[in-house]
N, C-alpha and C. Protein backbone atom coordinates (compact mmCIF):
# COMPACT_ATOMS: atom_id res chain seq x y z
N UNK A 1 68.85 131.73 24.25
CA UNK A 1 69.96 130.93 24.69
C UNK A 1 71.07 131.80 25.27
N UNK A 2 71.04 133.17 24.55
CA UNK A 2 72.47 133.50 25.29
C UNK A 2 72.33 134.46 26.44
N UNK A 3 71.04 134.22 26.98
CA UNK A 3 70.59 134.37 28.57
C UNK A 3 70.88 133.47 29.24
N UNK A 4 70.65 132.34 29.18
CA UNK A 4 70.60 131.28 29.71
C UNK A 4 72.23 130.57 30.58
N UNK A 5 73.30 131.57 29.25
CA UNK A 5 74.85 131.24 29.27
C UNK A 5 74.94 131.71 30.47
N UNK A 6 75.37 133.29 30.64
CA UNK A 6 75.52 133.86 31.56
C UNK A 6 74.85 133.18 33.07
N UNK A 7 73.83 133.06 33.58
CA UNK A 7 72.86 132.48 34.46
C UNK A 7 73.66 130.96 34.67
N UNK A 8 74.04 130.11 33.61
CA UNK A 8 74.92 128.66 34.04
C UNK A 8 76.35 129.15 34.45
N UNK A 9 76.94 130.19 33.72
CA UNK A 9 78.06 130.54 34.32
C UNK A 9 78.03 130.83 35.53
N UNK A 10 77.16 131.45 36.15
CA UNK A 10 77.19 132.06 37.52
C UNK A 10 77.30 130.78 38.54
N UNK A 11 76.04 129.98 38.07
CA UNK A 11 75.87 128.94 38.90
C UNK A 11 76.94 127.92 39.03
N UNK A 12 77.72 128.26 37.62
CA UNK A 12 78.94 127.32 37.94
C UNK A 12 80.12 127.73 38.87
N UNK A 13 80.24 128.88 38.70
CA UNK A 13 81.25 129.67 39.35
C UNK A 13 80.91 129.60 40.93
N UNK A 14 79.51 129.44 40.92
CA UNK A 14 78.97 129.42 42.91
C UNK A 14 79.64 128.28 43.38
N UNK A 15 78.76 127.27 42.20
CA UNK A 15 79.33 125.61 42.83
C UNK A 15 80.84 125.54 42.62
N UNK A 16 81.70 126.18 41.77
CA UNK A 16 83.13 125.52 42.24
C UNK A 16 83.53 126.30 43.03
N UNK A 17 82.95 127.87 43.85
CA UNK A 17 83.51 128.50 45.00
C UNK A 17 83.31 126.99 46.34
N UNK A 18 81.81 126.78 46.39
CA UNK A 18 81.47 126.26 47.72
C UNK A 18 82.22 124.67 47.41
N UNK A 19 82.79 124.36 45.93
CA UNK A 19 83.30 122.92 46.04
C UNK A 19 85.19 123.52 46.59
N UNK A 20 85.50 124.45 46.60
CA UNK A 20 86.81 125.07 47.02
C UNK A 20 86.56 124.45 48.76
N UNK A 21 85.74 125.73 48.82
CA UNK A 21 85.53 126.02 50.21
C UNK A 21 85.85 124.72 51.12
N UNK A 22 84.52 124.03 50.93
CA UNK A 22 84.85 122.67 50.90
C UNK A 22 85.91 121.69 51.28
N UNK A 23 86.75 121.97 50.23
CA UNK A 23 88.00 121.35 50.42
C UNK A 23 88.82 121.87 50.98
N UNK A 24 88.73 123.24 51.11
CA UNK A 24 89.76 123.93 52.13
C UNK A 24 89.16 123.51 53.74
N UNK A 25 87.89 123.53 53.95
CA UNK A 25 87.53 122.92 54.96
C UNK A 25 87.52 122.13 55.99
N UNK A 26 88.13 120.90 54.44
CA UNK A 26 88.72 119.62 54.86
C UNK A 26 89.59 119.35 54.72
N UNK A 27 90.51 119.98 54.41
CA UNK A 27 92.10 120.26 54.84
C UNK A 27 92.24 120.66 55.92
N UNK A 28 91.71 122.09 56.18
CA UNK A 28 91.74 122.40 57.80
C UNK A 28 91.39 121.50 58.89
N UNK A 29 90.42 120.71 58.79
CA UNK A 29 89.89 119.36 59.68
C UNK A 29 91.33 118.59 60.13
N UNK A 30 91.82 118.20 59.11
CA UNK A 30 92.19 116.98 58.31
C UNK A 30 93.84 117.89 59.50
N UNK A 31 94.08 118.75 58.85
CA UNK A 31 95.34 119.64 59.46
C UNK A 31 95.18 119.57 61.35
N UNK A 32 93.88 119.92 62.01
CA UNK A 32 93.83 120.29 63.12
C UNK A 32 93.51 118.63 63.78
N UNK A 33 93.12 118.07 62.98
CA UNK A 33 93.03 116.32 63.73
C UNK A 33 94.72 115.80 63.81
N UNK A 34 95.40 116.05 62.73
CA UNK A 34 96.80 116.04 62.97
C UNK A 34 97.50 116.66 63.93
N UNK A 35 97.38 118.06 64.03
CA UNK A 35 97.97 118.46 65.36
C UNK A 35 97.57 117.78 66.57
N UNK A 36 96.57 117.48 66.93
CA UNK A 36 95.76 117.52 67.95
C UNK A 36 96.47 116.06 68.61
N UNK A 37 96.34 114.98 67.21
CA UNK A 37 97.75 113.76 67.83
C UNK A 37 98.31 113.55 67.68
N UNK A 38 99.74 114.73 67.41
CA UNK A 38 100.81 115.33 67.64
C UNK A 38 100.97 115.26 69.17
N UNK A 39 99.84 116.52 69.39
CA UNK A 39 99.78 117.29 71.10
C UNK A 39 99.76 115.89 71.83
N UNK A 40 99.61 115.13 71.09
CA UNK A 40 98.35 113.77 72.37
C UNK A 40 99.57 112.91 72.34
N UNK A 41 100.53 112.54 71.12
CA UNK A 41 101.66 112.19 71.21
C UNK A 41 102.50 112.47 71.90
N UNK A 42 102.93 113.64 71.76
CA UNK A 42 103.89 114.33 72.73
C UNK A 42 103.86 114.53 73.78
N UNK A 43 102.27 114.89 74.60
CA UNK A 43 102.10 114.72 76.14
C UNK A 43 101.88 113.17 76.60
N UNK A 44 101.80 112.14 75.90
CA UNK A 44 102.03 110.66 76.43
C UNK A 44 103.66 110.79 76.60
N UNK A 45 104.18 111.16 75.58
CA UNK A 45 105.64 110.87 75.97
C UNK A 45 106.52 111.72 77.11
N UNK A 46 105.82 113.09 77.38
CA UNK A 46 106.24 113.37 78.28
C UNK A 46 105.84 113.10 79.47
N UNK A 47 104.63 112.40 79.85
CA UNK A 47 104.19 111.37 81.21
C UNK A 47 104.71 110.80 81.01
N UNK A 48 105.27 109.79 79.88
CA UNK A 48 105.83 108.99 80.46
C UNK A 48 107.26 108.79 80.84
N UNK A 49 108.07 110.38 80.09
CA UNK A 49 109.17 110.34 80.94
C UNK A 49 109.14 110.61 82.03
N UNK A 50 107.91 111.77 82.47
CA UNK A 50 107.41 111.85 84.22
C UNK A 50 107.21 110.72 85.25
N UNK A 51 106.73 109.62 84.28
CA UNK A 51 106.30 108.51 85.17
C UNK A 51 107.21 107.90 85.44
N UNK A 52 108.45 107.71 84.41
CA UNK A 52 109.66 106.87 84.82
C UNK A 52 110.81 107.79 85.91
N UNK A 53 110.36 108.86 85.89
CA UNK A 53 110.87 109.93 86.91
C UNK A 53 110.39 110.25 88.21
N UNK A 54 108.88 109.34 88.28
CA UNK A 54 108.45 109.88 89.58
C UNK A 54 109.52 109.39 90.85
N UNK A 55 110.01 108.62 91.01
CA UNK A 55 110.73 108.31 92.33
C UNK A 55 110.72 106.88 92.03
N UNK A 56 112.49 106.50 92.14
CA UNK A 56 113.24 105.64 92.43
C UNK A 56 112.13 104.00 93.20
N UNK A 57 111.21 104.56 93.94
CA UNK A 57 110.63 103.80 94.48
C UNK A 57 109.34 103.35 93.89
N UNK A 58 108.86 104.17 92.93
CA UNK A 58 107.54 104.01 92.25
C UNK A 58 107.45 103.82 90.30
N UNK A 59 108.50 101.84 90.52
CA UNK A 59 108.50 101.59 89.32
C UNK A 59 107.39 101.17 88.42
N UNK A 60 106.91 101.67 87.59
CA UNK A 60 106.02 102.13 86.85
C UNK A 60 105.47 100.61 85.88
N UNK A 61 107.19 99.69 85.65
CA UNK A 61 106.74 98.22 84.89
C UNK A 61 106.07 97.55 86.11
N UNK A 62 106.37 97.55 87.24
CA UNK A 62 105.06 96.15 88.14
C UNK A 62 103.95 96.29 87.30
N UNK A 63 103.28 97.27 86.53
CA UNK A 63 101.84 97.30 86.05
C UNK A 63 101.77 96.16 85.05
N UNK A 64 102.88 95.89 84.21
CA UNK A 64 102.65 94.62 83.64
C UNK A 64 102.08 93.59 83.99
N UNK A 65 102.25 93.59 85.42
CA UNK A 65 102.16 92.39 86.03
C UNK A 65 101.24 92.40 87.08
N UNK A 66 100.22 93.04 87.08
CA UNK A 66 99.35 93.30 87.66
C UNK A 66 97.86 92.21 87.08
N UNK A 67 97.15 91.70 87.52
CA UNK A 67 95.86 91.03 86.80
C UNK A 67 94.88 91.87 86.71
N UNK A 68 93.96 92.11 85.89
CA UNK A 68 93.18 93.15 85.37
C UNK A 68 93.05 94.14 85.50
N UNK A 69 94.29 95.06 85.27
CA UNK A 69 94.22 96.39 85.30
C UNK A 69 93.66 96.84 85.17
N UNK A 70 92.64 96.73 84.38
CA UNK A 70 91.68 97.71 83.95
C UNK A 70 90.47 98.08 84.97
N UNK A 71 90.58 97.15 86.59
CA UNK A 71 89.42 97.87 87.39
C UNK A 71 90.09 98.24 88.11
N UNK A 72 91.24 99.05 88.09
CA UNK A 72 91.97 99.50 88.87
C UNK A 72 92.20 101.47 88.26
N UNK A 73 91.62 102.14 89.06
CA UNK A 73 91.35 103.53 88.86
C UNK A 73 92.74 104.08 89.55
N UNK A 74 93.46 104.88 88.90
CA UNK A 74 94.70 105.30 89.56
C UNK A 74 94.29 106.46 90.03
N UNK A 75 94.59 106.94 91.17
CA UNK A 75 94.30 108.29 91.93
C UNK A 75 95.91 108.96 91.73
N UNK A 76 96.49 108.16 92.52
CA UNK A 76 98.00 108.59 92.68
C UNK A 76 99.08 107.34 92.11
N UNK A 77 99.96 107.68 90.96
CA UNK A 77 100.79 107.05 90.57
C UNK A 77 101.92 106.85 91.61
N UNK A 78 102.18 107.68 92.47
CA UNK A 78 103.50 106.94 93.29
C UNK A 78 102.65 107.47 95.15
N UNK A 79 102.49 106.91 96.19
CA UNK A 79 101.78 107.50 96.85
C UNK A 79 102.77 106.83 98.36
N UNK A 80 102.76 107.36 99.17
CA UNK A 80 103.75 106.83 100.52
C UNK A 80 102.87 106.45 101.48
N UNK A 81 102.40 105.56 102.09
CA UNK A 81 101.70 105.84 103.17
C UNK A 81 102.47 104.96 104.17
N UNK A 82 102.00 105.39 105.48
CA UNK A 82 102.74 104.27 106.70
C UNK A 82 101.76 103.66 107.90
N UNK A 83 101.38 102.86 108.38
CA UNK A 83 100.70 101.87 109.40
C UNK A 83 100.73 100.70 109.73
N UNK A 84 100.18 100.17 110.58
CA UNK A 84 100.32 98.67 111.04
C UNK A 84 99.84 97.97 109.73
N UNK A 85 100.33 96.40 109.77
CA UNK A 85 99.60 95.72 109.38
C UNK A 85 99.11 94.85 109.98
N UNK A 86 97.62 94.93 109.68
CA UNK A 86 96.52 94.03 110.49
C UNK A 86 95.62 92.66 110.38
N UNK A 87 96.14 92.50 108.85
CA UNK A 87 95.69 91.12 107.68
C UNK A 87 96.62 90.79 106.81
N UNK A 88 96.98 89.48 106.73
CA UNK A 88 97.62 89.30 105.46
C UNK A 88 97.07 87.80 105.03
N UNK A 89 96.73 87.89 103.77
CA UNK A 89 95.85 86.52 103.27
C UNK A 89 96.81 86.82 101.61
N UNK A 90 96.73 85.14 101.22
CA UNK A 90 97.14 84.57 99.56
C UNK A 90 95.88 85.02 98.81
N UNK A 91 95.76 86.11 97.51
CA UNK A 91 94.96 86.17 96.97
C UNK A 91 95.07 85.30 95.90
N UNK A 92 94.68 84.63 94.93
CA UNK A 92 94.03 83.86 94.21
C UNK A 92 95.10 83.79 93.01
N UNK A 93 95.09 85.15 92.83
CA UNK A 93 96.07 85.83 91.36
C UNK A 93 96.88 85.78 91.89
N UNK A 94 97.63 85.15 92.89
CA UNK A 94 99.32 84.96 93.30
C UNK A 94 99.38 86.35 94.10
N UNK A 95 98.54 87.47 94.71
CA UNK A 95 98.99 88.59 95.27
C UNK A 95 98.59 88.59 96.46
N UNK A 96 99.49 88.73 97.40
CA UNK A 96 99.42 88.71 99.02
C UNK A 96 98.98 90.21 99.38
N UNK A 97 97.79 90.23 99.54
CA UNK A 97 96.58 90.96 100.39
C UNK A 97 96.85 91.33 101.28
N UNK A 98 97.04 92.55 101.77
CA UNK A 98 97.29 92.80 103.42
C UNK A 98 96.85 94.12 103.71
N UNK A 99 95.97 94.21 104.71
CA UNK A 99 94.95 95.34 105.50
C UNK A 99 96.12 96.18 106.13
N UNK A 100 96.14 97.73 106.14
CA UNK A 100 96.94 98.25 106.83
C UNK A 100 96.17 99.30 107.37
N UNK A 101 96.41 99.03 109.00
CA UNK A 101 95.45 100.56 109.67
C UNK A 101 96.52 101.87 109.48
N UNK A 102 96.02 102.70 108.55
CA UNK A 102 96.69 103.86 108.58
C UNK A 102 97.10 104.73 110.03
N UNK A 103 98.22 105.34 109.83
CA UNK A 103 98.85 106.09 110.88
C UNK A 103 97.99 107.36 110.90
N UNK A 104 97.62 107.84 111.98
CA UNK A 104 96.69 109.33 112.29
C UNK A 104 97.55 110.46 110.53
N UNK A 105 96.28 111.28 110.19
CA UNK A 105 96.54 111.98 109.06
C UNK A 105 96.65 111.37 107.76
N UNK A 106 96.14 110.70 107.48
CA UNK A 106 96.00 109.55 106.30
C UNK A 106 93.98 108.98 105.67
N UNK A 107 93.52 109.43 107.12
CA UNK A 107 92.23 109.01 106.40
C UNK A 107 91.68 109.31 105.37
N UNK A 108 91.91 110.37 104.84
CA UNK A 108 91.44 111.13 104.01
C UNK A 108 91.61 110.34 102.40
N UNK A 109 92.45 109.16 102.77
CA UNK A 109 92.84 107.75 101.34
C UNK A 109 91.68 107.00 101.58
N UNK A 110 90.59 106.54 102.48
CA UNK A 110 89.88 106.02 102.21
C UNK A 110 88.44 106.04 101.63
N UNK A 111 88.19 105.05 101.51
CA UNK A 111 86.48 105.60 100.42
C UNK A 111 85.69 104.54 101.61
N UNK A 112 84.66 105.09 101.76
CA UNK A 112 83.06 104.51 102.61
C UNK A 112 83.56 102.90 102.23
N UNK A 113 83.66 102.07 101.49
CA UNK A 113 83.82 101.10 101.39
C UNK A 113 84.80 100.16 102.03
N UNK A 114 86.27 101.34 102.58
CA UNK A 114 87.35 100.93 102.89
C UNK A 114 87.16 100.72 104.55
N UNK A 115 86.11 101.88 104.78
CA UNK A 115 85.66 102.06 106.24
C UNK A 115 84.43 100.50 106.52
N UNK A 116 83.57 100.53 105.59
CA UNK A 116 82.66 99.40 105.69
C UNK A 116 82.80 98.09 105.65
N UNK A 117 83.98 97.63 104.77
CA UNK A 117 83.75 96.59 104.28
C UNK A 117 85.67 96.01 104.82
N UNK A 118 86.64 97.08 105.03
CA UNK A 118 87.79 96.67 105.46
C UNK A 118 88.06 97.26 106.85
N UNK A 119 87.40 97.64 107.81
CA UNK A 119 87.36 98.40 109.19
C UNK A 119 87.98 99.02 109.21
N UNK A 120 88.30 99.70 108.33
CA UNK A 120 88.54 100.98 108.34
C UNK A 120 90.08 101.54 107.77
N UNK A 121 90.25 100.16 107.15
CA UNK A 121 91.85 99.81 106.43
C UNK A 121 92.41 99.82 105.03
N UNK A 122 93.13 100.46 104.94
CA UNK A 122 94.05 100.68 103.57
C UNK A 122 94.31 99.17 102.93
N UNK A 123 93.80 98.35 101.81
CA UNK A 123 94.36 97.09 100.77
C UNK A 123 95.26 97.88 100.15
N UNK A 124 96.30 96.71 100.33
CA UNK A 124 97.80 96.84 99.84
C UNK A 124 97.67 95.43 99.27
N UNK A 125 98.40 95.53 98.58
CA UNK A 125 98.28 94.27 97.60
C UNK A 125 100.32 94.24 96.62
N UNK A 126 100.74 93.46 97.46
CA UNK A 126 101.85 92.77 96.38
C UNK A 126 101.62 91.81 95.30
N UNK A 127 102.34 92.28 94.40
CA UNK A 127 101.38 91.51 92.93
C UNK A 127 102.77 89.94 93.26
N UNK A 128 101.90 89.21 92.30
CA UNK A 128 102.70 87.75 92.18
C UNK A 128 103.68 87.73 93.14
N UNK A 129 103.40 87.87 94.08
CA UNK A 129 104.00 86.98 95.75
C UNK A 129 103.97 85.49 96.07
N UNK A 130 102.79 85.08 95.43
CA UNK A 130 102.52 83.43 95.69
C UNK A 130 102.09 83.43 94.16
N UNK A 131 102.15 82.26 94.54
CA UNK A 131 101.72 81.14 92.65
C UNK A 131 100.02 81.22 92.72
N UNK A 132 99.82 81.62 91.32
CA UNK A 132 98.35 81.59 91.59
C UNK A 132 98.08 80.44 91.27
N UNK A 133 96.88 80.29 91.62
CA UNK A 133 95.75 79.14 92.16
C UNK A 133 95.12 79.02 90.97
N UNK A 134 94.44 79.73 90.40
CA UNK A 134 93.36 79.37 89.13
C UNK A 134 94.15 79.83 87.64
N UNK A 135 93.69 79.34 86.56
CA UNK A 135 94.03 79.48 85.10
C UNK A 135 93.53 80.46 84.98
N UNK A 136 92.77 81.30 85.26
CA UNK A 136 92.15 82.95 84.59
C UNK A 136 93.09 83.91 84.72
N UNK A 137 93.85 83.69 85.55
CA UNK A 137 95.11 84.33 85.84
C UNK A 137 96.08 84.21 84.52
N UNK A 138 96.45 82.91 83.86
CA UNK A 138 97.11 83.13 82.76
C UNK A 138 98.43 83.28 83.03
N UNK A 139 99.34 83.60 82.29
CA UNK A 139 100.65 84.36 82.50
C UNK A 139 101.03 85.54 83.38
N UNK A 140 100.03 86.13 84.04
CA UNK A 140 100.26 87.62 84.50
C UNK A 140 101.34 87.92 85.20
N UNK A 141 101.65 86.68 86.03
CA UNK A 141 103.22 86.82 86.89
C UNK A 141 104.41 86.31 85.95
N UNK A 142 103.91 85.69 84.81
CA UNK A 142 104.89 85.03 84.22
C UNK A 142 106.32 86.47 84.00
N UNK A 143 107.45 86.20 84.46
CA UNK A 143 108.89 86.61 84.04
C UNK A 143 108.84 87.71 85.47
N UNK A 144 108.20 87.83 86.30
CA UNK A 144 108.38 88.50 87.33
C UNK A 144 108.86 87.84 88.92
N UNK A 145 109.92 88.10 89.53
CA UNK A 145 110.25 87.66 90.19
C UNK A 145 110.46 89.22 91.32
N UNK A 146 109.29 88.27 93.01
CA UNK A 146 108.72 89.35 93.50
C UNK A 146 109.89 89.52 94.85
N UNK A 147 110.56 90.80 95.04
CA UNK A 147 111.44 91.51 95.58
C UNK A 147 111.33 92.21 97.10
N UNK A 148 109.65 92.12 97.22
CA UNK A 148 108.86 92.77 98.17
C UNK A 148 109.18 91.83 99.59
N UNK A 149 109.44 92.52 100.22
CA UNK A 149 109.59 91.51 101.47
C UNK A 149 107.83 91.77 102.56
N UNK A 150 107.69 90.75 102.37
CA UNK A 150 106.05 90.63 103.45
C UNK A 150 106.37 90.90 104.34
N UNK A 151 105.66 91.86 105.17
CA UNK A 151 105.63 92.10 106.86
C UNK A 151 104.79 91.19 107.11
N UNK A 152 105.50 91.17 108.82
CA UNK A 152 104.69 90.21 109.88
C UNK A 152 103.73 90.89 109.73
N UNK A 153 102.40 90.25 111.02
CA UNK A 153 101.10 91.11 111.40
C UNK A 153 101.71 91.66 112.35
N UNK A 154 101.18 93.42 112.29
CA UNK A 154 101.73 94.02 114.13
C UNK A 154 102.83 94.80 113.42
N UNK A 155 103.38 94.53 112.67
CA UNK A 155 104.89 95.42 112.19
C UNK A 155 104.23 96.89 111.78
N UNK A 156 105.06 97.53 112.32
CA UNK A 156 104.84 99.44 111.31
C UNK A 156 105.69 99.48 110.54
N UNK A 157 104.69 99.73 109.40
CA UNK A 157 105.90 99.64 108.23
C UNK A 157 105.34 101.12 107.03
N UNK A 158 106.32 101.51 106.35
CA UNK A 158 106.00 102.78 105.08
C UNK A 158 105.48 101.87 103.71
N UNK A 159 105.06 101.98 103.11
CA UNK A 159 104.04 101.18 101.84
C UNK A 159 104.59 102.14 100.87
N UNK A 160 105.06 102.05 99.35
CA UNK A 160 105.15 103.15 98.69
C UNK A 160 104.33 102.20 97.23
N UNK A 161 103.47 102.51 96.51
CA UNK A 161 103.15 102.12 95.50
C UNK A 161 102.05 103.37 94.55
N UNK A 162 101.24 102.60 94.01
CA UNK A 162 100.03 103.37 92.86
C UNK A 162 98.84 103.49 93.34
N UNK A 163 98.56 104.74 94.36
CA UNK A 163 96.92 104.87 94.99
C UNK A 163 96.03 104.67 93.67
N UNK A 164 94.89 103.43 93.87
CA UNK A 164 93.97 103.49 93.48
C UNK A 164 92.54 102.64 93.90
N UNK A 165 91.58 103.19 93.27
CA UNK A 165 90.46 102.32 93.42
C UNK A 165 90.00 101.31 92.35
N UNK A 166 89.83 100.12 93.34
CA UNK A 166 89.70 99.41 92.76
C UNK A 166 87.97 99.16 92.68
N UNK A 167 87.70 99.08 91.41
CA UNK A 167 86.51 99.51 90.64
C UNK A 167 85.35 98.41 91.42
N UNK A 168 85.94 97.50 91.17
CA UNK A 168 84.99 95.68 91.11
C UNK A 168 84.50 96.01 92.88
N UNK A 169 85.55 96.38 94.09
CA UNK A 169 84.88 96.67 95.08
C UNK A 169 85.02 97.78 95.58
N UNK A 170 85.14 98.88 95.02
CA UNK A 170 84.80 99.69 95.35
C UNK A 170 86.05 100.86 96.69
N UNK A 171 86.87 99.98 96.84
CA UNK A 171 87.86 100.25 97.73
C UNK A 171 89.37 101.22 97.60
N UNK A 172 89.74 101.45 98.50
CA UNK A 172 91.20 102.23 97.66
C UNK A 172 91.85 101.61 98.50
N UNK A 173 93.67 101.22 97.71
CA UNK A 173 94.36 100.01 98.02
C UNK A 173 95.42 101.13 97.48
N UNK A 174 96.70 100.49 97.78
CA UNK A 174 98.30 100.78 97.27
C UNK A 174 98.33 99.41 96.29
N UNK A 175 98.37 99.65 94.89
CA UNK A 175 98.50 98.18 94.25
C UNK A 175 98.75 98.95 92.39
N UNK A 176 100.30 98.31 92.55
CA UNK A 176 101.00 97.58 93.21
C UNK A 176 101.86 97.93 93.85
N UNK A 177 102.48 97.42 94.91
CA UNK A 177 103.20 97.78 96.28
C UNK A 177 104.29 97.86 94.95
N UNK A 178 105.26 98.84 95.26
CA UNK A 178 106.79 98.70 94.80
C UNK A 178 107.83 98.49 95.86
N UNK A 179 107.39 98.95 97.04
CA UNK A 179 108.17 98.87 98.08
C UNK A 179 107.67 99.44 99.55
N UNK A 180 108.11 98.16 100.49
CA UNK A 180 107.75 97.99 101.94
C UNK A 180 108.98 98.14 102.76
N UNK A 181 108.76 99.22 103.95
CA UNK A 181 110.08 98.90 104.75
C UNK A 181 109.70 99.16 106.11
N UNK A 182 109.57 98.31 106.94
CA UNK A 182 109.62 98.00 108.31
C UNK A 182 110.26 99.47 108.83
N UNK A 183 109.40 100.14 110.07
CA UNK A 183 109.78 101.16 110.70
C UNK A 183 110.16 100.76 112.13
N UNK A 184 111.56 100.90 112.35
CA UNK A 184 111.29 100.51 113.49
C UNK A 184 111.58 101.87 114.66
């Protein structure tokens, strides 16, 4: 038996090293998952004082009020572009649609789709411009009252809004417009 002591002592002494270890282990985890959304905290808040800083012209709440954000891929949060406009149609979700042929040095915003399927034109899209048409829409314009003044067709005008693609077709658009101003 008093072989046997020694030999359980050891083994006990192993298992409460590796039951330490262990727990120091998972403290360290436990410690570095904390920092980590700290870091993730603190760089949301500093985009988003960036975002409320990007420019006077590229207000950041229209996204509220946007209808399904979520197929909307942001490339560029505040983006300038300038050209004719060549379409303007009532989209469905209350947002007035309008084709703009970019000014020379600008192609480089479109995707194969924008060339295929819009001749070769930038979608700009003002959110809740008109009353939408269908209930799937919901509230989305509800408490927004739209500021954007519509260009004629034929006008040159500067576009300033949120470059992105929009997922569902595949296209890149300014949406949502924050602001339009006639060049004359």
């Amino acid at each position: 038996m008093k072989h046997i002591k020694p030999q359980f002592g050891f083994i006990l002494a192993i298992l409460s090293f590796l039951v330490l270890v262990s727990c120091a282990d998972k403290q360290e985890k436990k410690h570095k998952k904390k920092d980590k959304q700290e870091k993730t905290v603190a760089a949301s808040e500093t985009l988003n004082v960036k975002d409320s800083n990007v420019s006077i012209d590229c207000d950041t709440s229209y996204w509220r009020y946007v209808y399904k954000p979520e197929r909307l891929q942001v490339i560029d949060k505040c983006k300038t572009v300038t050209g004719v406009i060549e379409e303007s149609n009532v989209e469905e979700d209350g947002d007035q649609h309008l084709l703009l042929k970019l000014d020379n040095g600008q192609e480089d915003l479109l995707t194969k789709k924008n060339i295929k399927k819009k001749q070769g034109d930038l979608v700009i899209e003002a959110i809740c411009a008109n009353k939408p048409t269908v209930k799937k829409v919901g509230t989305t314009c509800e408490g927004y009252i739209n500021n954007i003044q519509i260009p004629k067709l034929g006008e040159h005008v500067k576009v300033t809004g949120s470059l992105v693609i929009d997922t569902h077709n595949g296209w890149s658009e300014i949406h949502p417009i924050t602001k339009i101003e006639v060049i004359k």
